[in-house]
Protein backbone atom coordinates (compact mmCIF):
# COMPACT_ATOMS: atom_id res chain seq x y z
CA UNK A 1 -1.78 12.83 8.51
CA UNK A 2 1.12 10.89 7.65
CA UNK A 3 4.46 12.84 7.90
CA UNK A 4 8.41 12.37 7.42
CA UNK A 5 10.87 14.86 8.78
CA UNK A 6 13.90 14.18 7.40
CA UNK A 7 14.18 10.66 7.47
CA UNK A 8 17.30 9.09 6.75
CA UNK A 9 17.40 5.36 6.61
CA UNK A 10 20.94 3.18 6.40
CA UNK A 11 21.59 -0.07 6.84
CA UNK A 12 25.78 -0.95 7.22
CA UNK A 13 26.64 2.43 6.56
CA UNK A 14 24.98 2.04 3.33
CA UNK A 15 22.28 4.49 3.01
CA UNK A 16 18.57 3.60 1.42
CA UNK A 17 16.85 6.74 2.28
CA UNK A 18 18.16 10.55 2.41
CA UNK A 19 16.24 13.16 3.48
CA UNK A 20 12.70 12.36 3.02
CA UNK A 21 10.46 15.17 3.95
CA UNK A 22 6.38 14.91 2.97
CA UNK A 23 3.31 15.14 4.10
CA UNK A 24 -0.09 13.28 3.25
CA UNK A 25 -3.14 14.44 4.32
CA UNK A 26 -5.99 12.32 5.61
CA UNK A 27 -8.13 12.13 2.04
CA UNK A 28 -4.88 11.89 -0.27
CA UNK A 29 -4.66 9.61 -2.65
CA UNK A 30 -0.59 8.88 -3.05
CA UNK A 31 1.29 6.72 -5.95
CA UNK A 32 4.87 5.95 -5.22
CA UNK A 33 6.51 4.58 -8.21
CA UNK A 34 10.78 4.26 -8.92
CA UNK A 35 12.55 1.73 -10.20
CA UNK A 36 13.89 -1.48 -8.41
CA UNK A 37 16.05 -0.89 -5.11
CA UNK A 38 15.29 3.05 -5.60
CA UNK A 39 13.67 3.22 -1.43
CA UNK A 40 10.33 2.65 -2.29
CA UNK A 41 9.26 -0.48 -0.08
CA UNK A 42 11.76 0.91 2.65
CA UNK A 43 9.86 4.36 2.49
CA UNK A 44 6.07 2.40 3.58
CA UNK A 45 7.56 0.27 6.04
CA UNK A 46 8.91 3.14 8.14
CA UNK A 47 4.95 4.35 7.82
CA UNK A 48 4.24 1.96 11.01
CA UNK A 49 7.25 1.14 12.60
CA UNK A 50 8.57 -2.03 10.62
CA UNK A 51 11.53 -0.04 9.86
CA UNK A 52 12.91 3.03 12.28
CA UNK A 53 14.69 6.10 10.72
CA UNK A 54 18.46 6.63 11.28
CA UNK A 55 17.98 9.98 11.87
CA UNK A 56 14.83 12.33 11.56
CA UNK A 57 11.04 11.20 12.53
CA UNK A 58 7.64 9.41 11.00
CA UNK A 59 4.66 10.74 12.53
CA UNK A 60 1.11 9.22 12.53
CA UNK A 61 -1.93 12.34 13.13
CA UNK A 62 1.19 14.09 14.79
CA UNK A 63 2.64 11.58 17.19
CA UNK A 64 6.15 9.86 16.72
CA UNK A 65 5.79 6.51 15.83
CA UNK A 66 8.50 5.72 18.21
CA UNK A 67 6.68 6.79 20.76
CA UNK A 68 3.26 4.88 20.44
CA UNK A 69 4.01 1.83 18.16
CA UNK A 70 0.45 -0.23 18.85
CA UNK A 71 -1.42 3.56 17.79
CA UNK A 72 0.87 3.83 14.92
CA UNK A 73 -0.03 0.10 13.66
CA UNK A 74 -4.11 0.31 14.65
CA UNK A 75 -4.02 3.63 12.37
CA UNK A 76 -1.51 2.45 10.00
CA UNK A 77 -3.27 -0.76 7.89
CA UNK A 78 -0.02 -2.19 5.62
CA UNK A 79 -0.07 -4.94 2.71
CA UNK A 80 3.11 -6.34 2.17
CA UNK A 81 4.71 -7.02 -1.53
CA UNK A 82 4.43 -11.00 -0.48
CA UNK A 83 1.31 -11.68 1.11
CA UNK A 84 2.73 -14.55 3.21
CA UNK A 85 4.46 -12.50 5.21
CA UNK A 86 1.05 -11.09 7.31
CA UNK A 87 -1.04 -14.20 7.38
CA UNK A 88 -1.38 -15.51 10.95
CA UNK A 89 -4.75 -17.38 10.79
CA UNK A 90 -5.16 -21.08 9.59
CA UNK A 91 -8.53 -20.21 7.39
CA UNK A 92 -9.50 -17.33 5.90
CA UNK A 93 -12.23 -16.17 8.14
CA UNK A 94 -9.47 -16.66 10.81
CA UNK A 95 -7.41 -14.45 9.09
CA UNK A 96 -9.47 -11.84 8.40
CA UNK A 97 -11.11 -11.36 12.06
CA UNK A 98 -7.88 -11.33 13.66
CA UNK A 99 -6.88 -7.94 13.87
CA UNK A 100 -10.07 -6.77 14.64
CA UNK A 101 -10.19 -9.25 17.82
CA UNK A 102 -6.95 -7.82 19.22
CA UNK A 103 -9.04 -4.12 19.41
CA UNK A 104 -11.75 -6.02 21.51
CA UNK A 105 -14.45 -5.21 18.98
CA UNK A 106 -17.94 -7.75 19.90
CA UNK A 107 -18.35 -10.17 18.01
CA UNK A 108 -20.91 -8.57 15.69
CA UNK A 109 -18.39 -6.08 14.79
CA UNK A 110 -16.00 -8.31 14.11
CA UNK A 111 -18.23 -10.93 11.57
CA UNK A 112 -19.26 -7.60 10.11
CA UNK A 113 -15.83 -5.87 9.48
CA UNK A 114 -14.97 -10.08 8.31
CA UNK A 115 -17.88 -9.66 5.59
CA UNK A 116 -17.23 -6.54 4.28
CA UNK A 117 -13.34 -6.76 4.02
CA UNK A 118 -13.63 -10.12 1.97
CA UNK A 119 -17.08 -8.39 -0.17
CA UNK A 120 -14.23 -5.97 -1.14
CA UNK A 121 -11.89 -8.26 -2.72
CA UNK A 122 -14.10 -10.66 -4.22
CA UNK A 123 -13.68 -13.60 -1.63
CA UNK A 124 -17.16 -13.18 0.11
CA UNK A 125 -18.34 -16.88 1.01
CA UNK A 126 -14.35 -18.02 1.52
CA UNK A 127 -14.41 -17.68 5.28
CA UNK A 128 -13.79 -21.75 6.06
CA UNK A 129 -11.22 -21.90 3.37
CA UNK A 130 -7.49 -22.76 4.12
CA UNK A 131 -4.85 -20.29 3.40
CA UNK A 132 -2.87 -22.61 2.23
CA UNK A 133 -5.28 -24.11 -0.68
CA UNK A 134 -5.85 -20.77 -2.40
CA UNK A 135 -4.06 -19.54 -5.19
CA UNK A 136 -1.40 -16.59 -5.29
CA UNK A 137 -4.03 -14.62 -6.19
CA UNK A 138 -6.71 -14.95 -3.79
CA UNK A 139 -3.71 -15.04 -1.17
CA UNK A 140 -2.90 -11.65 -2.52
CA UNK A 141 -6.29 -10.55 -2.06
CA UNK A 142 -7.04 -12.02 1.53
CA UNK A 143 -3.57 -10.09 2.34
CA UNK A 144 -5.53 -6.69 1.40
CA UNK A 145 -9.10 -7.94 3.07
CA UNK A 146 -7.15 -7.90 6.48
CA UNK A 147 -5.75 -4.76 6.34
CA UNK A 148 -9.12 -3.73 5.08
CA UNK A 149 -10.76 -5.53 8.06
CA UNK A 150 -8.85 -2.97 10.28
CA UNK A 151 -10.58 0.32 9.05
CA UNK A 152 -7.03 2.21 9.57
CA UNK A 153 -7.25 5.77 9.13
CA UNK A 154 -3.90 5.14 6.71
CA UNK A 155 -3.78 2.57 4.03
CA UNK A 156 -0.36 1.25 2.49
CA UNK A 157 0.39 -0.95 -0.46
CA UNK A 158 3.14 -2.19 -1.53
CA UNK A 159 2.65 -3.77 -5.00
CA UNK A 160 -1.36 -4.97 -4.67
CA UNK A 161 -2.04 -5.78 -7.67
CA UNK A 162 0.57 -8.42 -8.07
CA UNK A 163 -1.34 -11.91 -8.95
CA UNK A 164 -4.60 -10.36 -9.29
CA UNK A 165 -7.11 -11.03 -12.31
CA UNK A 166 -8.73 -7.64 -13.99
CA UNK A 167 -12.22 -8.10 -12.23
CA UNK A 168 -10.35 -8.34 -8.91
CA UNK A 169 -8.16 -5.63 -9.99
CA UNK A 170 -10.99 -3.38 -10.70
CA UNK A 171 -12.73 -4.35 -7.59
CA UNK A 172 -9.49 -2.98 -5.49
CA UNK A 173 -9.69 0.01 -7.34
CA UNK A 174 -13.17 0.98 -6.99
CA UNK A 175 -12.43 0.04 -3.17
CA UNK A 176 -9.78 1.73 -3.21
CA UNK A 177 -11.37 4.94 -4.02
CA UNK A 178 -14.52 4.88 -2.34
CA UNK A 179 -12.07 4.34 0.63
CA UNK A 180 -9.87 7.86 -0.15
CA UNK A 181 -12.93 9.61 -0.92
CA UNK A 182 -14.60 9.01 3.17
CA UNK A 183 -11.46 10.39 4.42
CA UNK A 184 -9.00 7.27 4.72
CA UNK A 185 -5.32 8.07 3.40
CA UNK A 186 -3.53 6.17 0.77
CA UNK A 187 -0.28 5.57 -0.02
CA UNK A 188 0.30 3.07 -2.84
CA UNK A 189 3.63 1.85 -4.47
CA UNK A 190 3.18 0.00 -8.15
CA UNK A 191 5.13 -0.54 -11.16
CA UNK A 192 1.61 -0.71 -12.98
CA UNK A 193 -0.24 2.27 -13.15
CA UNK A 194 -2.95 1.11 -15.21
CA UNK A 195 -6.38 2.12 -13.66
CA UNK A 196 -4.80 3.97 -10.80
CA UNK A 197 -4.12 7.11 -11.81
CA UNK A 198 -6.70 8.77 -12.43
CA UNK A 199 -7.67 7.97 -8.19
CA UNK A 200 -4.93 9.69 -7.27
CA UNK A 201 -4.24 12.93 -5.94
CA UNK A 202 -0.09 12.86 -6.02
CA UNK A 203 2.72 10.49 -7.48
CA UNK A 204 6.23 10.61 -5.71
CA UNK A 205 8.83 9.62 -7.70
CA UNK A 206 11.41 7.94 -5.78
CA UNK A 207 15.08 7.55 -7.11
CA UNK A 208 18.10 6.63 -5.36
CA UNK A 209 16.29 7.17 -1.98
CA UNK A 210 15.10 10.75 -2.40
CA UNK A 211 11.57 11.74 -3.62
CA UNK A 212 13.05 13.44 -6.55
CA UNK A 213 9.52 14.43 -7.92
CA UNK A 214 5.47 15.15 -6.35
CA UNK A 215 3.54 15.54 -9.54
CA UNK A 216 -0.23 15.97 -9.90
CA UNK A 217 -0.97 12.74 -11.48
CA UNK A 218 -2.81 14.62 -14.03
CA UNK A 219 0.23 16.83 -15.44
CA UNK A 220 3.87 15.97 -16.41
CA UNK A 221 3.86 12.42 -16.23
CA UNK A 222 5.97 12.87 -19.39
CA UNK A 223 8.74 13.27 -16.86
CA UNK A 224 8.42 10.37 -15.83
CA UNK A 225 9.62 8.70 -18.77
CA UNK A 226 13.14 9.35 -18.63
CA UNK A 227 12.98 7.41 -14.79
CA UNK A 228 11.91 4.72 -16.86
CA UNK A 229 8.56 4.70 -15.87
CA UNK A 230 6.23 3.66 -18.67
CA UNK A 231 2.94 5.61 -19.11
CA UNK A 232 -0.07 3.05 -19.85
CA UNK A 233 -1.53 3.20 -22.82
CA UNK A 234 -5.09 4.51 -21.48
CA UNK A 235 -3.41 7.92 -20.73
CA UNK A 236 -1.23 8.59 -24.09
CA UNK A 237 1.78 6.32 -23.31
CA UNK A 238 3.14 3.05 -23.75
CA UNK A 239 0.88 0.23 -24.50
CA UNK A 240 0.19 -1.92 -21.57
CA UNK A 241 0.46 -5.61 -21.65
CA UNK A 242 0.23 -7.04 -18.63
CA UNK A 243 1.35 -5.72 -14.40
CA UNK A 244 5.30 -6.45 -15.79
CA UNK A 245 5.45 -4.39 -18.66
CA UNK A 246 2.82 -1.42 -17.14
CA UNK A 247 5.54 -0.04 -14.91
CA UNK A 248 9.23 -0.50 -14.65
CA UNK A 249 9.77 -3.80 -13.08
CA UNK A 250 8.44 -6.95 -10.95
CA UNK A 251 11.25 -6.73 -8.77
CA UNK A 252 11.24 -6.78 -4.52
CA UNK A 253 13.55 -4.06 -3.00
């Protein structure tokens, strides 16, 4: 279980989170959507320990992370907004295997956890490839294979779908699901709902660092509207054209 008690989160005296209290159970399947600057990106980075609370407490299956950061982080598999900022491998196989290296898997674990993580997104076959000669895209998609490579209990995402073409896009998805439906937890921030919502369990709508709403996905997301969230087209609302104009905006908090 993921859990926040409380959690306040300021940064100069100027606060970004205020009272966040929530749970999420090991098979949930979690949306986070607000607009830009609203708390949403701070909210997942405070899941393992990028970001500590001012005041209150995250807990990872009941333990602090505080107060076991490398347990928090093996549980805890995040993809950042800009996938740049978790590559550490020169190739893509490289990339991929690292993780699962630093938990002293054998090697057979690790070429197999390599396989399927890159099977998932579409890159299967990519393994000698350079990071730096594949697209925004595929970058975006390696970025999610290596959190995938981990086999956390807890899966974050902060905008995954950013750069990726519909067959990719559907490929997370189905992933994505199969994943929440063996157990694993997931906790997914997007502006574009578009395919997602009918694999999720909750949406949290964050506003001015507060969750000011938990909704069943499959009720009230008229309410929604007036946080200017726009409702895809495939479930009664606003036509959607394309990841920018699905949600409320392409911006970074």
């Amino acid at each position: 279980m993921l859990e926040f008690r409380d959690v306040h989160y300021a940064v100069d005296d100027v606060s970004i989170l205020e009272g966040i209290s929530l749970s999420i159970a090991d098979d949930e399947f979690v949306l986070v959507v607000g607009a830009n600057g609203s708390g949403k990106t701070t909210l997942l980075r405070h899941c393992n320990g990028l970001l500590t609370p001012t005041t209150g407490t995250v807990l990872v299956d009941g333990i602090p992370v505080g107060a076991d950061l490398v347990a928090a982080r093996t549980a805890v598999g995040m993809v950042f907004q800009h996938p740049r900022d978790q590559f550490v491998g020169a190739t893509v196989g490289e990339d991929v295997a690292f993780g699962p290296e630093n938990l002293g898997l054998e090697r057979a674990a690790i070429d197999r956890r390599v396989t399927d993580a890159l099977a998932a997104v579409r890159l299967e076959g990519r393994e000698r490839d350079r990071i730096d000669t594949l697209s925004g895209g595929e970058q975006s998609r390696l970025a999610i294979a290596g959190a995938l490579a981990m086999e956390p209990t807890h899966l974050v995402l902060d905008e995954p779908f950013t750069g990726l073409d519909e067959p990719s896009r559907k490929a997370l998805l189905e992933h994505l699901g199969a994943l929440a439906d063996a157990g694993t937890s997931i906790l997914l921030a997007t502006h574009d709902l578009r395919g997602v919502v009918g694999l999720a369990d909750r949406l949290l709508l964050v506003v001015e660092g507060t969750v000011r709403a938990d909704l069943d996905p499959a009720r009230g997301l008229e309410s929604l509207v007036d946080a200017g969230v726009r409702i895809p087209s495939e479930i009664g609302g606003t036509p959607a054209l394309g990841s920018a104009e699905a949600g409320i905006g392409t911006g970074s908090e």
